[in-house]
Protein backbone atom coordinates (compact mmCIF):
# COMPACT_ATOMS: atom_id res chain seq x y z
CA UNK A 1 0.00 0.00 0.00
CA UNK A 2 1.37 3.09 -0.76
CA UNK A 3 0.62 6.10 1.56
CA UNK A 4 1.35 9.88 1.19
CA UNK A 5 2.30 12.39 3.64
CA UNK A 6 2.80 15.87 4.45
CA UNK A 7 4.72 17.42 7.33
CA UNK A 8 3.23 20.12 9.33
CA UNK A 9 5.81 22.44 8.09
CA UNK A 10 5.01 21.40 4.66
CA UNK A 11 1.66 21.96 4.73
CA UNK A 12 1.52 25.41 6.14
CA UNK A 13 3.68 26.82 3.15
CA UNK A 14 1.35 24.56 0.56
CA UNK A 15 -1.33 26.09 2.00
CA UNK A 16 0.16 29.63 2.31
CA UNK A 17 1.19 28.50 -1.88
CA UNK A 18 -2.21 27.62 -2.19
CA UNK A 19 -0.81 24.09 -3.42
CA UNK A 20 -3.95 21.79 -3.32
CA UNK A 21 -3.56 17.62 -1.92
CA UNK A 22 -4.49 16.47 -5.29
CA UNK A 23 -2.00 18.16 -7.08
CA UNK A 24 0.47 16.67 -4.41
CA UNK A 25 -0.86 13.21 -5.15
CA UNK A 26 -0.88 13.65 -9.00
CA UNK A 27 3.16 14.39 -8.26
CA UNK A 28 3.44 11.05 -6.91
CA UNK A 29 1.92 9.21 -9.47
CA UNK A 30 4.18 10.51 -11.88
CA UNK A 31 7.62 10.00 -10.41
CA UNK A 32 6.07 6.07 -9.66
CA UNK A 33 6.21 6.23 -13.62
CA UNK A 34 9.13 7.57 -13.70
CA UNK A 35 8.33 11.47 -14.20
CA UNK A 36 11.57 12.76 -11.49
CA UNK A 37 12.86 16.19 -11.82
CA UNK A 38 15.92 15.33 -9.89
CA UNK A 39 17.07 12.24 -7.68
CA UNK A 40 18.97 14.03 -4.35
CA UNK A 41 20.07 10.95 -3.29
CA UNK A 42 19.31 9.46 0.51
CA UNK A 43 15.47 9.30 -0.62
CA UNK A 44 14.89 13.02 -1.40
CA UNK A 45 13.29 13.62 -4.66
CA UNK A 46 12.97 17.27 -6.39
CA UNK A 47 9.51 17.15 -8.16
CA UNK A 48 7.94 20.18 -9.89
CA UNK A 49 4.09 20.99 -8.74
CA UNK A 50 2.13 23.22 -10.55
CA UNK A 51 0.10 25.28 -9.08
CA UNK A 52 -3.95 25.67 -10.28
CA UNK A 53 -4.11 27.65 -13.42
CA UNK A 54 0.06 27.84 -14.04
CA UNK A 55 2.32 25.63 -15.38
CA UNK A 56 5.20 23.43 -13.86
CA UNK A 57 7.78 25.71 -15.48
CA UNK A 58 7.74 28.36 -13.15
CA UNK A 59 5.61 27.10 -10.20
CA UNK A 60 6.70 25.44 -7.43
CA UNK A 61 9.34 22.77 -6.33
CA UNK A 62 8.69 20.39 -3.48
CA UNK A 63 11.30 17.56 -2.03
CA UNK A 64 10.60 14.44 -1.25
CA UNK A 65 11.54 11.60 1.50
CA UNK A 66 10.63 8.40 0.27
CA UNK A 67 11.59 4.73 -0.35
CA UNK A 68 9.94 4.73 -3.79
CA UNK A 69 7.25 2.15 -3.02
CA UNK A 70 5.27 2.43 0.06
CA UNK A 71 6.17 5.75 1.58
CA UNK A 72 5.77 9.22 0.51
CA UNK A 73 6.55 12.51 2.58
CA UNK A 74 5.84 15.81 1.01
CA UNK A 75 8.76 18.30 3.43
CA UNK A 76 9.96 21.03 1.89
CA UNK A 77 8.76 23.77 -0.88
CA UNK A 78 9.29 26.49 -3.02
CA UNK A 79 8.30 28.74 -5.77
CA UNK A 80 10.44 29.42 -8.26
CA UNK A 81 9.93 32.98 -8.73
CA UNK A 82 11.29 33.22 -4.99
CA UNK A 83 14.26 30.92 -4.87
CA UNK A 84 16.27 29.11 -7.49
CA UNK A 85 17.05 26.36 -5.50
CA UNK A 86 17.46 24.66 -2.04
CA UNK A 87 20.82 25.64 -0.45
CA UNK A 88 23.14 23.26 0.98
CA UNK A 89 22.01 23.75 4.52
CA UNK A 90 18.30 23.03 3.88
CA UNK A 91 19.01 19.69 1.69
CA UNK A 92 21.30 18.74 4.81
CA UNK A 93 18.04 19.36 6.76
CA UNK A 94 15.65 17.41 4.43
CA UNK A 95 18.09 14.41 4.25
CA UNK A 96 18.23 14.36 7.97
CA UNK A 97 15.20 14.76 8.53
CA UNK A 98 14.21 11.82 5.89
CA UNK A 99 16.20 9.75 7.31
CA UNK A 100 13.81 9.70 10.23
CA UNK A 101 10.50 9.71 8.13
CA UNK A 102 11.70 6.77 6.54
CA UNK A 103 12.83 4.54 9.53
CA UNK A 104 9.29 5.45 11.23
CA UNK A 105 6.87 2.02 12.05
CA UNK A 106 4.01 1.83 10.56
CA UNK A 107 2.63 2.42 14.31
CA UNK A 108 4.74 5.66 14.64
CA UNK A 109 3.73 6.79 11.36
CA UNK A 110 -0.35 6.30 12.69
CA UNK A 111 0.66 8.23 15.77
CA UNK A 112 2.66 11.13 13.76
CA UNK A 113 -0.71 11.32 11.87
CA UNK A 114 -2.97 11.49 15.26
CA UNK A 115 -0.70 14.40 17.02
CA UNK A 116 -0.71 16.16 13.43
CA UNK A 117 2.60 16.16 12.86
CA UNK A 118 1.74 14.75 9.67
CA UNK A 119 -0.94 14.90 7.63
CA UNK A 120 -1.84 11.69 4.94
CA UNK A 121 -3.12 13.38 2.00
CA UNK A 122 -3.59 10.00 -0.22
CA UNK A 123 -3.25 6.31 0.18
CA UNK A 124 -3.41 3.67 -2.81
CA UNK A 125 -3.45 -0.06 -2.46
């Protein structure tokens, strides 16, 4: 079963972006097909999200922690008329901090969702 996540911190800028859950979900269907804007090693993915009514060319950029079959964690954005690109501090960050999204139990993932540390936006079997 696949299951897709968002960290608090994540979703307060996608919400601030005004980046809807489908749209995040839609990104995960197409890097599982093989649609990756960049591969940041240690489980981050770069994927471009576009934003309702603009393209992916100059909307936003999310990473990724995930292990590319079950688990999916939307925690970091950007839009691209803001910043270029993450710096090398905040990729340090992300990697860190997927390497504990990814080692969570299945248990500890159900009690990150209860305390709303993360929010599941989509789950497919």
């Amino acid at each position: 079963m696949q299951r897709v996540f968002k960290t608090r911190h994540f979703m307060r800028w996608a919400r601030k972006a005004g980046l809807p859950d489908d749209a995040l979900c839609n990104a995960v269907h197409e890097i599982a097909h093989g649609l990756v804007d960049a591969d940041l090693g240690g489980g981050v993915l770069k994927k471009r999200v576009a934003l309702p009514g603009r393209g992916k060319r100059g909307s936003t950029r999310t990473l990724l922690a995930t292990n590319r079959d079950t688990r999916w964690f939307f925690v970091f954005g950007f839009e691209k008329n803001a910043q270029d690109n993450v710096t090398p501090e905040e990729l340090k960050a992300v990697h860190a901090l997927a390497d504990d999204l990814l080692a969570l139990s299945p248990q500890a993932l159900d009690d990150a969702t209860q305390t709303g540390a993360l929010t599941e936006i989509c789950r497919e079997p």
